[in-house]
Protein backbone atom coordinates (compact mmCIF):
# COMPACT_ATOMS: atom_id res chain seq x y z
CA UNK A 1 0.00 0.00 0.00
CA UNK A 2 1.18 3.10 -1.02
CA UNK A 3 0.57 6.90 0.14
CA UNK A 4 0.13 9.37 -2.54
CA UNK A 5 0.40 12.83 -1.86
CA UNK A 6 -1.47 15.50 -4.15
CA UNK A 7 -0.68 18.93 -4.53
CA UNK A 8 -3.36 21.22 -2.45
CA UNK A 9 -4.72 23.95 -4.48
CA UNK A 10 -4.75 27.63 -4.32
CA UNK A 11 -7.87 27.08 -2.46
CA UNK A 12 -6.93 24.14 0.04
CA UNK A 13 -4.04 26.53 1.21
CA UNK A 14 -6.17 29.76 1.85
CA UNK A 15 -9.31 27.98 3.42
CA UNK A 16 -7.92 27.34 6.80
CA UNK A 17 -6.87 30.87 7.31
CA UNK A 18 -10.93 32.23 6.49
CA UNK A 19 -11.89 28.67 8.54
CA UNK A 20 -13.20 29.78 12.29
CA UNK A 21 -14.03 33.41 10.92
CA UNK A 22 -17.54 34.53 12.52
CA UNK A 23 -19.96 34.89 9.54
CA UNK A 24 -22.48 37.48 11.49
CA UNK A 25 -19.72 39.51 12.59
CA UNK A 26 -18.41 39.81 8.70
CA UNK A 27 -21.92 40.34 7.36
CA UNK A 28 -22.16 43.27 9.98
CA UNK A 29 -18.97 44.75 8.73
CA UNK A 30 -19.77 44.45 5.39
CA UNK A 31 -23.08 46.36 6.02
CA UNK A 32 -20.90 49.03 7.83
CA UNK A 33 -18.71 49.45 5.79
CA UNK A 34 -20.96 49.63 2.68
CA UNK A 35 -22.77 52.44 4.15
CA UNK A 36 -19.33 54.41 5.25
CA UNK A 37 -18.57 54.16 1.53
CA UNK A 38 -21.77 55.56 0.06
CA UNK A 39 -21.60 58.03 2.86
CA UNK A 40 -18.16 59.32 2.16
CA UNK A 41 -18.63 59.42 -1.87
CA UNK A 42 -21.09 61.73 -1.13
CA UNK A 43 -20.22 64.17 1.73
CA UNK A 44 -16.50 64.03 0.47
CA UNK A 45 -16.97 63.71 -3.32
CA UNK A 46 -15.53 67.61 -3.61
CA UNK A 47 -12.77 66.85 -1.32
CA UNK A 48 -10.20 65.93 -3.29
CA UNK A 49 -9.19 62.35 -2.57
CA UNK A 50 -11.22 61.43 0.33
CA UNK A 51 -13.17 59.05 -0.97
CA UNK A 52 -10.47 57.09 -2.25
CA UNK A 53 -8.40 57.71 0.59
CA UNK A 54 -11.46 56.54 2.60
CA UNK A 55 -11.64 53.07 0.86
CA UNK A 56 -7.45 52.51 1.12
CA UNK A 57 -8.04 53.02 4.90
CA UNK A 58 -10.70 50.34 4.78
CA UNK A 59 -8.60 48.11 2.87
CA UNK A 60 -5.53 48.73 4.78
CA UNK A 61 -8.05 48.24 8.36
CA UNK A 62 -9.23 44.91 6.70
CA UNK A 63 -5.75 43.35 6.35
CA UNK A 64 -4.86 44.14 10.31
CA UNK A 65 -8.26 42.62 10.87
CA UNK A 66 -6.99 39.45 9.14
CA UNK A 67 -3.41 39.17 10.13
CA UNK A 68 -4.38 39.47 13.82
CA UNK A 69 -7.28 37.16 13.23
CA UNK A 70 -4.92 34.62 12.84
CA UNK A 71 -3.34 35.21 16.32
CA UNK A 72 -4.61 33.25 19.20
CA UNK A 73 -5.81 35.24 21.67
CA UNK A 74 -2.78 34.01 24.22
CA UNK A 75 -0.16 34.96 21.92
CA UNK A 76 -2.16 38.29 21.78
CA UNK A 77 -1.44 38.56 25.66
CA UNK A 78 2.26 39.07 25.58
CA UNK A 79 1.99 42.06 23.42
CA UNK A 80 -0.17 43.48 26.58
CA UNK A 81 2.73 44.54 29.04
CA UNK A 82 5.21 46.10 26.10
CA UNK A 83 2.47 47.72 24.06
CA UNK A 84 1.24 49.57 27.57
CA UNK A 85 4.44 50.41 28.41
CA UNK A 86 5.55 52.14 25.23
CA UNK A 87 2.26 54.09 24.81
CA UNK A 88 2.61 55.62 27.93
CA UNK A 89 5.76 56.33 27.48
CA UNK A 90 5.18 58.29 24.19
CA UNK A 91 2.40 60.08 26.22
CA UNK A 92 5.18 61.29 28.40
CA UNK A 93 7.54 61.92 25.67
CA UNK A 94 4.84 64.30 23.82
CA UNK A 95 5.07 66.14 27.22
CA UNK A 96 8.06 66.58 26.83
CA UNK A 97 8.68 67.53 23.20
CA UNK A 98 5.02 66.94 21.67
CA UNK A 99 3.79 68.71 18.56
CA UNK A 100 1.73 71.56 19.03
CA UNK A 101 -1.87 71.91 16.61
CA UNK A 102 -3.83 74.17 17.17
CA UNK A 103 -3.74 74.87 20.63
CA UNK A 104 -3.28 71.56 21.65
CA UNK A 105 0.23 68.58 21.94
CA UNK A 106 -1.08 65.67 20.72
CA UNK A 107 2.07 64.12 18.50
CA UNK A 108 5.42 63.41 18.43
CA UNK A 109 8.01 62.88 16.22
CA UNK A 110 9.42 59.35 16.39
CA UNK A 111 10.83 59.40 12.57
CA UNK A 112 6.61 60.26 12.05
CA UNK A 113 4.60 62.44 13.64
CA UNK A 114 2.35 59.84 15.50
CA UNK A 115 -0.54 60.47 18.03
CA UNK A 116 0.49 57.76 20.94
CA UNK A 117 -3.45 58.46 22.71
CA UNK A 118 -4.74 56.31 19.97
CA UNK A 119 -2.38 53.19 20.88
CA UNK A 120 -4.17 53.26 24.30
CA UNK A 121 -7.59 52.93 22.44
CA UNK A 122 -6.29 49.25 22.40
CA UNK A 123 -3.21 48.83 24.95
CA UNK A 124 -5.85 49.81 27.69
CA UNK A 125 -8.11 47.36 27.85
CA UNK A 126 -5.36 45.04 26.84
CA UNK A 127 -3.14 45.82 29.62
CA UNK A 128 -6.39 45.54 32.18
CA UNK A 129 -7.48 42.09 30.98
CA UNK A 130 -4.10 40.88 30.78
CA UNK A 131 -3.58 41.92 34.60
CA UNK A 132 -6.87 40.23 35.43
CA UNK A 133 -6.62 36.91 33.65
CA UNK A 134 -2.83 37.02 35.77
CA UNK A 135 -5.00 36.98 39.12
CA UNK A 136 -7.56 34.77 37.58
CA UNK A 137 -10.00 32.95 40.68
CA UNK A 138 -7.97 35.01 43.49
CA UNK A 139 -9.31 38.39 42.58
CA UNK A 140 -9.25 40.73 46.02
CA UNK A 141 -10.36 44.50 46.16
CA UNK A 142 -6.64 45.84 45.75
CA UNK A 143 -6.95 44.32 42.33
CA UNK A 144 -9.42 45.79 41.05
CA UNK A 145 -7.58 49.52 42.95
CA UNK A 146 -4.27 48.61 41.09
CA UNK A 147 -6.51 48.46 37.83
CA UNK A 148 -7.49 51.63 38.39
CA UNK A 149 -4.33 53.20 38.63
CA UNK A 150 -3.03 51.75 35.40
CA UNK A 151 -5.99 53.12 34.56
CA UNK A 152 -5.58 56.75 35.65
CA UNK A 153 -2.22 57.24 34.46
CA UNK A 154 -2.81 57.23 30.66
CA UNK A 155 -6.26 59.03 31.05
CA UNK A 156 -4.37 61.68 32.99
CA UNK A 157 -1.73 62.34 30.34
CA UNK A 158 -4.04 62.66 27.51
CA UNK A 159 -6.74 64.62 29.02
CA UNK A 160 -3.65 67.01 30.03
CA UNK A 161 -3.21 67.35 26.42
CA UNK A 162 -5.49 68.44 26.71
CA UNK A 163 -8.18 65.71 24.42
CA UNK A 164 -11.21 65.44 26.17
CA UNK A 165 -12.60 62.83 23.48
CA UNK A 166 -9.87 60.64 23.20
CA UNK A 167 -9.37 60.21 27.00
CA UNK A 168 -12.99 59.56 27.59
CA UNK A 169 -12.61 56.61 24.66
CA UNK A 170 -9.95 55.11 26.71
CA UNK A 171 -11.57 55.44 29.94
CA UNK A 172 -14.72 53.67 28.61
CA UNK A 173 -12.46 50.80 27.49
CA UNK A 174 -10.50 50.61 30.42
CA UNK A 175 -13.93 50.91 32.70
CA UNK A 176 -15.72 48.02 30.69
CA UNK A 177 -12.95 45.74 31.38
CA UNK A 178 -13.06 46.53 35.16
CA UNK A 179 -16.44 46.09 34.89
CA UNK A 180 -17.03 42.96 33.40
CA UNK A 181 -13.95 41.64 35.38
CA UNK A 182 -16.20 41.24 38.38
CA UNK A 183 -16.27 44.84 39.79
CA UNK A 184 -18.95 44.75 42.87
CA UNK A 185 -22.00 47.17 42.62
CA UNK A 186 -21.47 48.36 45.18
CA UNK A 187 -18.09 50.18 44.05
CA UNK A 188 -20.04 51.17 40.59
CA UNK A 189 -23.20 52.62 42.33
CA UNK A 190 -21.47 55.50 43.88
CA UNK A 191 -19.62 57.10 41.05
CA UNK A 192 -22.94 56.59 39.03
CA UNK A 193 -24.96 58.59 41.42
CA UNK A 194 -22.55 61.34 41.89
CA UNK A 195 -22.24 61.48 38.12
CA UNK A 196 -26.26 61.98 37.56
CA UNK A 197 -26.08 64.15 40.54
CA UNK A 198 -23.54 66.45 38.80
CA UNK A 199 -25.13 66.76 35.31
CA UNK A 200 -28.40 67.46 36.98
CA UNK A 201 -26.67 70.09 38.87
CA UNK A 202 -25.48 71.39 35.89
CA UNK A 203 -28.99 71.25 33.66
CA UNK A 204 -30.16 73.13 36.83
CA UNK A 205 -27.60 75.99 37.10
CA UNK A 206 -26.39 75.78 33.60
CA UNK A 207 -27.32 80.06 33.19
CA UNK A 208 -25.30 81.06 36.52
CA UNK A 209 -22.09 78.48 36.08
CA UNK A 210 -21.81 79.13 32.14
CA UNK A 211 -22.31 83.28 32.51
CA UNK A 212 -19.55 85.63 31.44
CA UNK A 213 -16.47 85.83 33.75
CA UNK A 214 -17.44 82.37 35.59
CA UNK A 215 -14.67 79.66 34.79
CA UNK A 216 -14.39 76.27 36.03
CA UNK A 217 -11.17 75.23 37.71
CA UNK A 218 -12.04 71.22 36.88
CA UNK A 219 -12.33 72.12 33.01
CA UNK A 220 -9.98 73.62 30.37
CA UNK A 221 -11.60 77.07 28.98
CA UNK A 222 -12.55 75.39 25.55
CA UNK A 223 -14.07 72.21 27.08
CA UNK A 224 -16.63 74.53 29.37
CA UNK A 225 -17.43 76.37 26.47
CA UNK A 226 -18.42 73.05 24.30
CA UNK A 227 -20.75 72.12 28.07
CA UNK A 228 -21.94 75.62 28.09
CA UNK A 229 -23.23 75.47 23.87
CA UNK A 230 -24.33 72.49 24.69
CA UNK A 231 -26.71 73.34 27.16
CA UNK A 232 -27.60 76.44 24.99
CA UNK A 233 -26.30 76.07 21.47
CA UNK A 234 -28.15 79.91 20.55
CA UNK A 235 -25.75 81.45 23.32
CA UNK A 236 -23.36 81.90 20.09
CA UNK A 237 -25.07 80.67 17.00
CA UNK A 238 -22.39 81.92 14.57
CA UNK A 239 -19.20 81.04 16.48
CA UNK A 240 -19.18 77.91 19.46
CA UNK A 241 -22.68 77.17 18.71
CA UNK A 242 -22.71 76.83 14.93
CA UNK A 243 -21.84 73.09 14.69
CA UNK A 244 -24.48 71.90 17.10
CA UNK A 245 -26.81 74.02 15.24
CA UNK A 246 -26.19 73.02 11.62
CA UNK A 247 -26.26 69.39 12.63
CA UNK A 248 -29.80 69.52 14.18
CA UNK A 249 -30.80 71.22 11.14
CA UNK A 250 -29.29 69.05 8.82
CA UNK A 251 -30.95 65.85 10.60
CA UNK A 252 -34.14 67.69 11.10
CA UNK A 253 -34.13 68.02 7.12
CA UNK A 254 -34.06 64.95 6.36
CA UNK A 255 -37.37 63.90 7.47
CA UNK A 256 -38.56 60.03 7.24
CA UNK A 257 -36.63 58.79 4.06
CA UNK A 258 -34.37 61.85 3.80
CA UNK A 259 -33.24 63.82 0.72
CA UNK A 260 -31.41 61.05 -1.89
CA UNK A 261 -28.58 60.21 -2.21
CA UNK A 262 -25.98 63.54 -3.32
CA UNK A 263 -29.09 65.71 -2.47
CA UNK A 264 -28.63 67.17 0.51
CA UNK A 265 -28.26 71.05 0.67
CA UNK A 266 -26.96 71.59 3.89
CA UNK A 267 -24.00 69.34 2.47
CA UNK A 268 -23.35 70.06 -0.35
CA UNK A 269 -24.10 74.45 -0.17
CA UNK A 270 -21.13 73.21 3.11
CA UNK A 271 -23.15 74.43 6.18
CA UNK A 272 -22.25 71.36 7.95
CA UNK A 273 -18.54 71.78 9.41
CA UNK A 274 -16.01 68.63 9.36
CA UNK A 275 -18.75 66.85 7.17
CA UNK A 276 -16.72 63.85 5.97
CA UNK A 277 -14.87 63.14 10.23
CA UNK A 278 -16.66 64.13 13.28
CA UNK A 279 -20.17 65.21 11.56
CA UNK A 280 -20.72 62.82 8.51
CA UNK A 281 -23.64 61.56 10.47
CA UNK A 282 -25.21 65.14 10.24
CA UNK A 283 -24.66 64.43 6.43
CA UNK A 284 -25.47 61.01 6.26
CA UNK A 285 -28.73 61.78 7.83
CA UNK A 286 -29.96 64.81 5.63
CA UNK A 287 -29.75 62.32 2.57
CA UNK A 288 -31.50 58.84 3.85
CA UNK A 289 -33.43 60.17 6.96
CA UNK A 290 -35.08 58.69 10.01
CA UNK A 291 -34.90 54.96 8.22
CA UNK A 292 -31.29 55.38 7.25
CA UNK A 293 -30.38 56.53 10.75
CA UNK A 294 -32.69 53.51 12.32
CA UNK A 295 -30.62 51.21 9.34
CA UNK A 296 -27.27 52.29 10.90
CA UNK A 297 -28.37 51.73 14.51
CA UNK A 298 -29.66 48.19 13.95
CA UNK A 299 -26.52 47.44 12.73
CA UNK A 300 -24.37 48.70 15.81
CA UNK A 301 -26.53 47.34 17.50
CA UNK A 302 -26.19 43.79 15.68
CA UNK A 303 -22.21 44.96 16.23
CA UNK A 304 -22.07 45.09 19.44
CA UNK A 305 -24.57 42.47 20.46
CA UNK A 306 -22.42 39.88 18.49
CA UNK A 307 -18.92 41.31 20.27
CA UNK A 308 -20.72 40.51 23.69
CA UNK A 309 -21.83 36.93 22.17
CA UNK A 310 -18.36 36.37 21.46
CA UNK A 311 -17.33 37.31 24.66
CA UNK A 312 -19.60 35.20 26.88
CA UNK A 313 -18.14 32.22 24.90
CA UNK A 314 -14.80 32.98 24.86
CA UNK A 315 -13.01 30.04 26.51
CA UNK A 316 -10.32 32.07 28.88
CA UNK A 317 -10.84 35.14 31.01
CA UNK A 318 -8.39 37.14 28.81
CA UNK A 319 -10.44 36.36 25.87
CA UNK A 320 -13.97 37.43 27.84
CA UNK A 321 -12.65 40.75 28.51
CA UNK A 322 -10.94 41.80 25.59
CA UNK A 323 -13.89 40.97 23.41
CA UNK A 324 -16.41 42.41 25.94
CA UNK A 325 -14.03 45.58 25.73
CA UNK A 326 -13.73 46.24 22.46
CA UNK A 327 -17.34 45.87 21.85
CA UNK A 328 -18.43 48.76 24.19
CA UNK A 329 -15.74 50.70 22.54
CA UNK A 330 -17.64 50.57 19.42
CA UNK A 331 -20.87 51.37 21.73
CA UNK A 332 -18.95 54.52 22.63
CA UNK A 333 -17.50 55.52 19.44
CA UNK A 334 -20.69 55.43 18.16
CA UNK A 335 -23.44 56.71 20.98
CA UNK A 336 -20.72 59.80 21.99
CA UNK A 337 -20.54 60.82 17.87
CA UNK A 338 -24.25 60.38 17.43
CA UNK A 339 -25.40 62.27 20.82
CA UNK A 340 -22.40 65.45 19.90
CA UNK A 341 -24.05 65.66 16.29
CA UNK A 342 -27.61 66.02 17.57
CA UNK A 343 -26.98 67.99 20.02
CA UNK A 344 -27.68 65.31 23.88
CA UNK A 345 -23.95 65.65 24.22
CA UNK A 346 -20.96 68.12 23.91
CA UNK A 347 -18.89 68.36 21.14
CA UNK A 348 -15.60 66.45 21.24
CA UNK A 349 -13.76 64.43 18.27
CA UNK A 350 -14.96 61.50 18.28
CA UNK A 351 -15.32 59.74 14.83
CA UNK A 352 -18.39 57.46 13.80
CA UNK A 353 -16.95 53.78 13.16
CA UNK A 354 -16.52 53.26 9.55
CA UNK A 355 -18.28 56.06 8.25
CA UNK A 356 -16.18 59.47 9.40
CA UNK A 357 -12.59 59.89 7.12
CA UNK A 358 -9.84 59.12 9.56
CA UNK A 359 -6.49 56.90 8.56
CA UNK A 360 -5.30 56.43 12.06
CA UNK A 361 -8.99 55.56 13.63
CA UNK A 362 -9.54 53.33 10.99
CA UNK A 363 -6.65 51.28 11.78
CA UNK A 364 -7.15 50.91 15.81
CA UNK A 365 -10.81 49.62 14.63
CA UNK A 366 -9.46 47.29 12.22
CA UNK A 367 -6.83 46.02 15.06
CA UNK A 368 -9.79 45.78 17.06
CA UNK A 369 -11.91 43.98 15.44
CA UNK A 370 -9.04 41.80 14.32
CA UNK A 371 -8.52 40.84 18.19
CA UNK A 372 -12.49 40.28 18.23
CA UNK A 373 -12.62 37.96 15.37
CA UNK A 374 -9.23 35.68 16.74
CA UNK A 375 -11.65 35.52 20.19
CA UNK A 376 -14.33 33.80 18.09
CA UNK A 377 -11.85 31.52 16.55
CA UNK A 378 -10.13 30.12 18.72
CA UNK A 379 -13.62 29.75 20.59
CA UNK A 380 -14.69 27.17 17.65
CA UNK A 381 -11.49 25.37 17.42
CA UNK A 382 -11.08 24.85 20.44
CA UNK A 383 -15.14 23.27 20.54
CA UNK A 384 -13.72 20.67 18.09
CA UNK A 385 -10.86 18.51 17.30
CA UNK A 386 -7.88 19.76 14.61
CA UNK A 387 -8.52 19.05 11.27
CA UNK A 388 -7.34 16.28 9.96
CA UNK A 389 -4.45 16.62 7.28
CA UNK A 390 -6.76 17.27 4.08
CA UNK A 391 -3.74 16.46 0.98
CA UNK A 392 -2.98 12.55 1.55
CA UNK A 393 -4.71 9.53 0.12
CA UNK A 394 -4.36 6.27 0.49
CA UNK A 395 -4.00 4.25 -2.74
């Protein structure tokens, strides 16, 4: 008897790298993706390149998605400790000798200007679980204290920045992980009070705290001004108030089925500021309406209800977290951009997943969802025995 081996083809040699991918999670994507495309041709169609641009960031975002798909999540875990480490220490460095834009040191030069607050989008959470699935079954209240700190320390640096968005982002992710790492109510209750507490406070006495001359020690100047248009967007309608304003308008205009598509005046006459990043969904809505808006909920929803799925059947703690993380961070990305465009919640840049222009964004959500997707396979291989090898016969 003899054993004849035939050459695999092209397709025998790809298959096992798509094999384990999770199919409702793609379709989602797809659908997002889809839409940020149609949305972008049309609120960026006279800028230049963007659209282009826009789909090169998608493919470039879909190739980290399946490189790191291909990681198990374990071998994902030793990247946790280094990748914290040299964030924070290029948040320190752009303290140091940052790049000043526009009022604000965000970058540093490292051989290319880089932002280091959006590594922390992703080391964050990663650092937390990876300290958590390290005291695994002997969790104590110091833990979770410890967690905080690591915690505090890049939120601190960024939001001295200052970058009010981008530190709330990476508070969210780092919070979601302490959260679903067992965090007692009774530690979460408190700060949740005193929170609701504080922005009633605020609804109450927004006229006396945001009148001329009164300034906030807690709050940079430009960040109580975004609170204060918030609360009253007509307190400056052609200067700090004109973004909130033009957004409501533009999603007021769009009615039940909206304008059509490359219709939309407040658009394309450019009364809506930063249409193609931070406002597209002011755009987005003005053409396809109250169904197209109810369309791209559904399907965050259907995002981030799959991204918990994943996590309650991930098969190690490190896996639970990270893919319980990484899902609410694509609950905040999208419920902060949505609430600053129609007005429920200050302005700060935050970009809507998929659909708002952004290279660097685009790439932490690919990573992301790359981590997600190597959560759900290792899930199913490890519910089943390996494959058998698929290129030998027996003759």
């Amino acid at each position: 008897m003899a054993v004849v081996f035939e050459k695999p083809t092209l397709a025998q040699r790809f298959m096992p790298l798509f094999r384990g991918f999770d199919i409702p999670l793609l379709i989602v994507i797809l659908l997002l993706t889809g839409t940020g495309l149609l949305a972008m041709y049309s609120s960026g169609f006279d800028h230049g390149t963007r659209f282009v641009d826009h789909g090169r960031n998608m493919l470039i975002a879909g190739a980290i998605l399946f490189m790191v798909a291909q990681v198990p999540p374990q071998k994902i875990m030793q990247f946790a400790v280094p990748l914290y480490l040299a964030g924070v220490a290029l948040l320190v460095a752009v303290e140091l000798v940052g790049i000043t834009k526009k009022g604000a040191t965000r970058w540093v030069n490292v051989g290319i200007v880089i932002q280091p607050s959006e590594i922390l989008k992703i080391a964050m959470p990663l650092m937390l679980a990876w300290w958590f699935q390290k005291r695994e079954g002997a969790l104590r209240p110091l833990d979770f204290a410890a967690a905080g700190v690591l915690l505090a320390i890049p939120v601190g640096l960024i939001m001295k920045q200052p970058d009010l968005g981008t530190s709330l982002l990476v508070l969210a992710a780092g919070l979601s992980v302490i959260y679903f790492a067992g965090l007692p109510w009774k530690l979460v209750l408190p700060p949740v009070i005193i929170g609701g507490l504080g922005i009633f406070t605020l609804v109450l006495l927004g006229d006396q705290l945001c009148a001329d001359g009164v300034r906030w020690s807690v709050l940079h100047e430009y960040q109580q001004q975004r609170v204060c248009t918030l609360l009253d967007p007509m307190r400056d309608p052609l200067g700090k108030g004109f973004h909130i304003i033009q957004g409501m308008i533009a999603i007021g205009s769009g009615g039940l089925w909206g304008k059509g598509f490359m219709a939309g005046t407040q658009t394309h006459l450019e009364f809506i500021p930063e249409r193609t990043t931070d406002f597209i969904f002011a755009a987005f809505s003005e053409e396809f309406g109250l169904a197209g808006n109810v369309f791209l909920l559904v399907c965050f929803l259907l995002l981030v209800w799959r991204g918990l799925a994943i996590a309650a059947g991930a098969t190690t703690l490190f896996g639970r977290l990270m893919a319980g993380a990484v899902s609410m961070i694509f609950f905040t990305y999208a419920f902060v951009n949505m609430g600053m465009v129609s007005g429920i919640l200050p302005v700060v840049g935050v970009p809507l997943p998929f659909i708002s222009y952004g290279g660097t964004a685009m790439v932490t959500l690919g990573l992301a969802l790359g981590i997600l997707m190597s959560v759900a396979r290792a899930r199913k291989q490890d519910a089943k025995d390996p494959l058998p090898a698929p290129y030998a016969t027996v003759a």
